[in-house]
C-alpha atoms as a PDB file:
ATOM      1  CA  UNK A   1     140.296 -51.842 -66.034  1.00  0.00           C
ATOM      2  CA  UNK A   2     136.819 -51.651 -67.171  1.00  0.00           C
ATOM      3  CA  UNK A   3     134.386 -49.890 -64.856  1.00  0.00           C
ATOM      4  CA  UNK A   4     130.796 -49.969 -65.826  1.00  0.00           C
ATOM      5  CA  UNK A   5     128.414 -46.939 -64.412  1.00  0.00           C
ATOM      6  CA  UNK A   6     124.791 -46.797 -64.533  1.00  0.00           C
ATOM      7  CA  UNK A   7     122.697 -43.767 -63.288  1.00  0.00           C
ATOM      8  CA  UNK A   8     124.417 -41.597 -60.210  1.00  0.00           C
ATOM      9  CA  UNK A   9     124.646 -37.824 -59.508  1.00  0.00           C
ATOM     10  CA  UNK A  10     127.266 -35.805 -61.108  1.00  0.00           C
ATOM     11  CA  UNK A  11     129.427 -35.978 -57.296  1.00  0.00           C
ATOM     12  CA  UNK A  12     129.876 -39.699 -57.809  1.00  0.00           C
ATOM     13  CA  UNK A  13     131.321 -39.649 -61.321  1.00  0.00           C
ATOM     14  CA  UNK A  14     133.834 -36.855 -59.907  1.00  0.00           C
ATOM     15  CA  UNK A  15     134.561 -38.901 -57.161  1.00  0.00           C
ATOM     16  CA  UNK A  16     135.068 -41.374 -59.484  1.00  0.00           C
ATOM     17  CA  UNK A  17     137.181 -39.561 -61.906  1.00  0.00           C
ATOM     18  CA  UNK A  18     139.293 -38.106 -58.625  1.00  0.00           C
ATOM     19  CA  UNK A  19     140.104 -41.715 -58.049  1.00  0.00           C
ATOM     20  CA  UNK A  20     141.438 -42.426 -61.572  1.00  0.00           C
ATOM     21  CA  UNK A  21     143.673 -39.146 -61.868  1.00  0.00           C
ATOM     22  CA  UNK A  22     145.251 -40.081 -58.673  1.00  0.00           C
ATOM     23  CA  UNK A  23     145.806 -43.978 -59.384  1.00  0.00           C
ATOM     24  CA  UNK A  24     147.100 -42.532 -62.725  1.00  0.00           C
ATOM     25  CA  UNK A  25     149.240 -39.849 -61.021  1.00  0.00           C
ATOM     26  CA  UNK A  26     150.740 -42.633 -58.385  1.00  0.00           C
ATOM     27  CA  UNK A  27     151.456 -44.943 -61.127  1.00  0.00           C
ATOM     28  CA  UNK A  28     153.841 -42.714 -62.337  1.00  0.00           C
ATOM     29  CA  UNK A  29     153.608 -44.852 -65.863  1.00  0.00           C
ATOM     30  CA  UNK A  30     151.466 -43.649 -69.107  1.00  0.00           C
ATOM     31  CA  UNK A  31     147.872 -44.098 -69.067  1.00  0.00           C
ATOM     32  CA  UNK A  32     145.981 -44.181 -72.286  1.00  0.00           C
ATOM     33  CA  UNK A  33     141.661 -44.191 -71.482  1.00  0.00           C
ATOM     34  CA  UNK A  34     138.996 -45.116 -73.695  1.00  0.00           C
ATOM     35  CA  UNK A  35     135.870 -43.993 -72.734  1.00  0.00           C
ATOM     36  CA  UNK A  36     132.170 -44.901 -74.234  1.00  0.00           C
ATOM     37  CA  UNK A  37     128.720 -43.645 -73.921  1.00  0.00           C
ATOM     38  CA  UNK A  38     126.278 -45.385 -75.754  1.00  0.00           C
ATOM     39  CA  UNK A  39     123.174 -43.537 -74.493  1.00  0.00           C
ATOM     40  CA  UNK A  40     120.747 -44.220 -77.908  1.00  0.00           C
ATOM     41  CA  UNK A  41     119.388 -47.691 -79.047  1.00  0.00           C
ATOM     42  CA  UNK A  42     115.879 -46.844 -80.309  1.00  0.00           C
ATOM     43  CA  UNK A  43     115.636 -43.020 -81.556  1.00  0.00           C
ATOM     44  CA  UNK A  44     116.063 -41.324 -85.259  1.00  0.00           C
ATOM     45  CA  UNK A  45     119.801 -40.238 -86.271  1.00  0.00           C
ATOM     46  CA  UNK A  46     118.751 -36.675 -86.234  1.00  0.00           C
ATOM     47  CA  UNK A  47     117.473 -36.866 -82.357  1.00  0.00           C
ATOM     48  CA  UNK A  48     120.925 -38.908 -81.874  1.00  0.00           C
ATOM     49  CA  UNK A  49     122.774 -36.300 -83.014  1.00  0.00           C
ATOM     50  CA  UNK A  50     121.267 -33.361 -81.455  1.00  0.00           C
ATOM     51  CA  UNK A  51     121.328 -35.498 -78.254  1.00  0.00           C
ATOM     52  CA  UNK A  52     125.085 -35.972 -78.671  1.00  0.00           C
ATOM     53  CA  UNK A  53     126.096 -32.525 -79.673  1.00  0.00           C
ATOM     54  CA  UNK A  54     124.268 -31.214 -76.221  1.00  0.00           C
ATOM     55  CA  UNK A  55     126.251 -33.695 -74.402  1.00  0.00           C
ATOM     56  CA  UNK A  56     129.571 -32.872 -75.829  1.00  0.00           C
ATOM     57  CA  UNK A  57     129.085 -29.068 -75.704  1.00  0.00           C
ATOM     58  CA  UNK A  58     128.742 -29.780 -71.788  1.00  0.00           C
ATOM     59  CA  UNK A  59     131.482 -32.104 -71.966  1.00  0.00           C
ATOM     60  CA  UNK A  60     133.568 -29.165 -73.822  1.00  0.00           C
ATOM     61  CA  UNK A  61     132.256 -26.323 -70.532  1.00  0.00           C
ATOM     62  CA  UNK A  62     133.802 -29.338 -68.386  1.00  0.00           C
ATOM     63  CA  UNK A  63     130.130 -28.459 -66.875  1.00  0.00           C
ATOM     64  CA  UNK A  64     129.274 -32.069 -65.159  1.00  0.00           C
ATOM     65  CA  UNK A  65     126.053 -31.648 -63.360  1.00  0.00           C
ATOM     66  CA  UNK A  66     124.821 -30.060 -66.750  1.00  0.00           C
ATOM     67  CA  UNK A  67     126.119 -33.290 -68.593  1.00  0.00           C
ATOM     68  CA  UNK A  68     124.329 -35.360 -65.992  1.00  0.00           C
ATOM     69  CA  UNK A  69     121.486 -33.587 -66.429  1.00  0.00           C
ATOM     70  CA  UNK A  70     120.966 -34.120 -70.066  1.00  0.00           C
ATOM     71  CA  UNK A  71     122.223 -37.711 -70.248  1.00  0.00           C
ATOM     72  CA  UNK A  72     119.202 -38.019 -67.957  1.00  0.00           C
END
Protein backbone atom coordinates (compact mmCIF):
# COMPACT_ATOMS: atom_id res chain seq x y z
CA UNK A 1 0.00 0.00 0.00
CA UNK A 2 1.68 3.10 -0.98
CA UNK A 3 1.08 6.12 1.24
CA UNK A 4 2.50 9.36 0.09
CA UNK A 5 3.30 12.17 2.96
CA UNK A 6 4.12 15.66 2.41
CA UNK A 7 5.01 18.16 5.25
CA UNK A 8 3.24 17.36 8.91
CA UNK A 9 4.54 17.51 12.52
CA UNK A 10 6.45 14.70 13.91
CA UNK A 11 2.78 13.52 15.99
CA UNK A 12 1.22 12.75 12.63
CA UNK A 13 3.93 10.51 11.21
CA UNK A 14 3.73 8.57 14.72
CA UNK A 15 0.24 8.41 14.43
CA UNK A 16 0.83 7.22 11.27
CA UNK A 17 3.41 4.69 12.00
CA UNK A 18 1.03 3.52 15.20
CA UNK A 19 -1.46 2.67 12.53
CA UNK A 20 0.89 0.49 10.43
CA UNK A 21 2.42 -1.56 13.48
CA UNK A 22 -1.02 -2.37 14.50
CA UNK A 23 -2.53 -3.30 10.92
CA UNK A 24 0.79 -5.28 10.75
CA UNK A 25 0.35 -6.79 14.24
CA UNK A 26 -3.56 -7.76 13.40
CA UNK A 27 -2.58 -9.25 10.20
CA UNK A 28 -0.84 -11.73 11.93
CA UNK A 29 1.06 -12.47 8.34
CA UNK A 30 4.78 -11.11 7.42
CA UNK A 31 5.16 -7.64 6.44
CA UNK A 32 8.16 -6.59 4.48
CA UNK A 33 8.26 -2.22 4.12
CA UNK A 34 10.12 -0.22 1.80
CA UNK A 35 10.45 3.10 2.70
CA UNK A 36 11.91 6.28 0.55
CA UNK A 37 12.91 9.76 1.19
CA UNK A 38 13.99 11.59 -1.61
CA UNK A 39 14.44 15.00 0.06
CA UNK A 40 17.39 16.49 -2.60
CA UNK A 41 16.81 17.34 -6.36
CA UNK A 42 18.93 20.48 -6.85
CA UNK A 43 21.99 20.63 -4.23
CA UNK A 44 25.89 19.41 -4.51
CA UNK A 45 26.62 15.61 -3.44
CA UNK A 46 28.61 16.83 -0.55
CA UNK A 47 25.49 19.00 0.96
CA UNK A 48 23.42 15.66 0.04
CA UNK A 49 25.38 13.73 2.03
CA UNK A 50 25.85 15.73 5.05
CA UNK A 51 22.06 16.33 4.79
CA UNK A 52 21.49 12.56 4.82
CA UNK A 53 23.92 11.53 7.46
CA UNK A 54 22.03 14.21 9.95
CA UNK A 55 18.87 12.59 9.06
CA UNK A 56 19.89 9.07 9.63
CA UNK A 57 21.83 9.78 12.86
CA UNK A 58 18.24 11.02 14.11
CA UNK A 59 16.70 8.20 12.50
CA UNK A 60 19.40 5.89 14.46
CA UNK A 61 18.33 8.11 18.28
CA UNK A 62 14.71 6.97 17.01
CA UNK A 63 14.55 10.94 17.87
CA UNK A 64 11.41 11.98 15.47
CA UNK A 65 10.70 15.56 16.16
CA UNK A 66 14.58 16.02 15.66
CA UNK A 67 14.23 14.14 12.22
CA UNK A 68 11.31 16.39 11.41
CA UNK A 69 13.10 19.14 12.23
CA UNK A 70 15.97 18.73 9.91
CA UNK A 71 14.05 17.27 6.96
CA UNK A 72 12.51 20.74 7.30
Amino acid sequence: MPILLSHANAGVYRNIGIAIAKAIKDSGKGVVIVASGDMNHYESQKITHTKDRQAIESILKLEAGELVERVQ
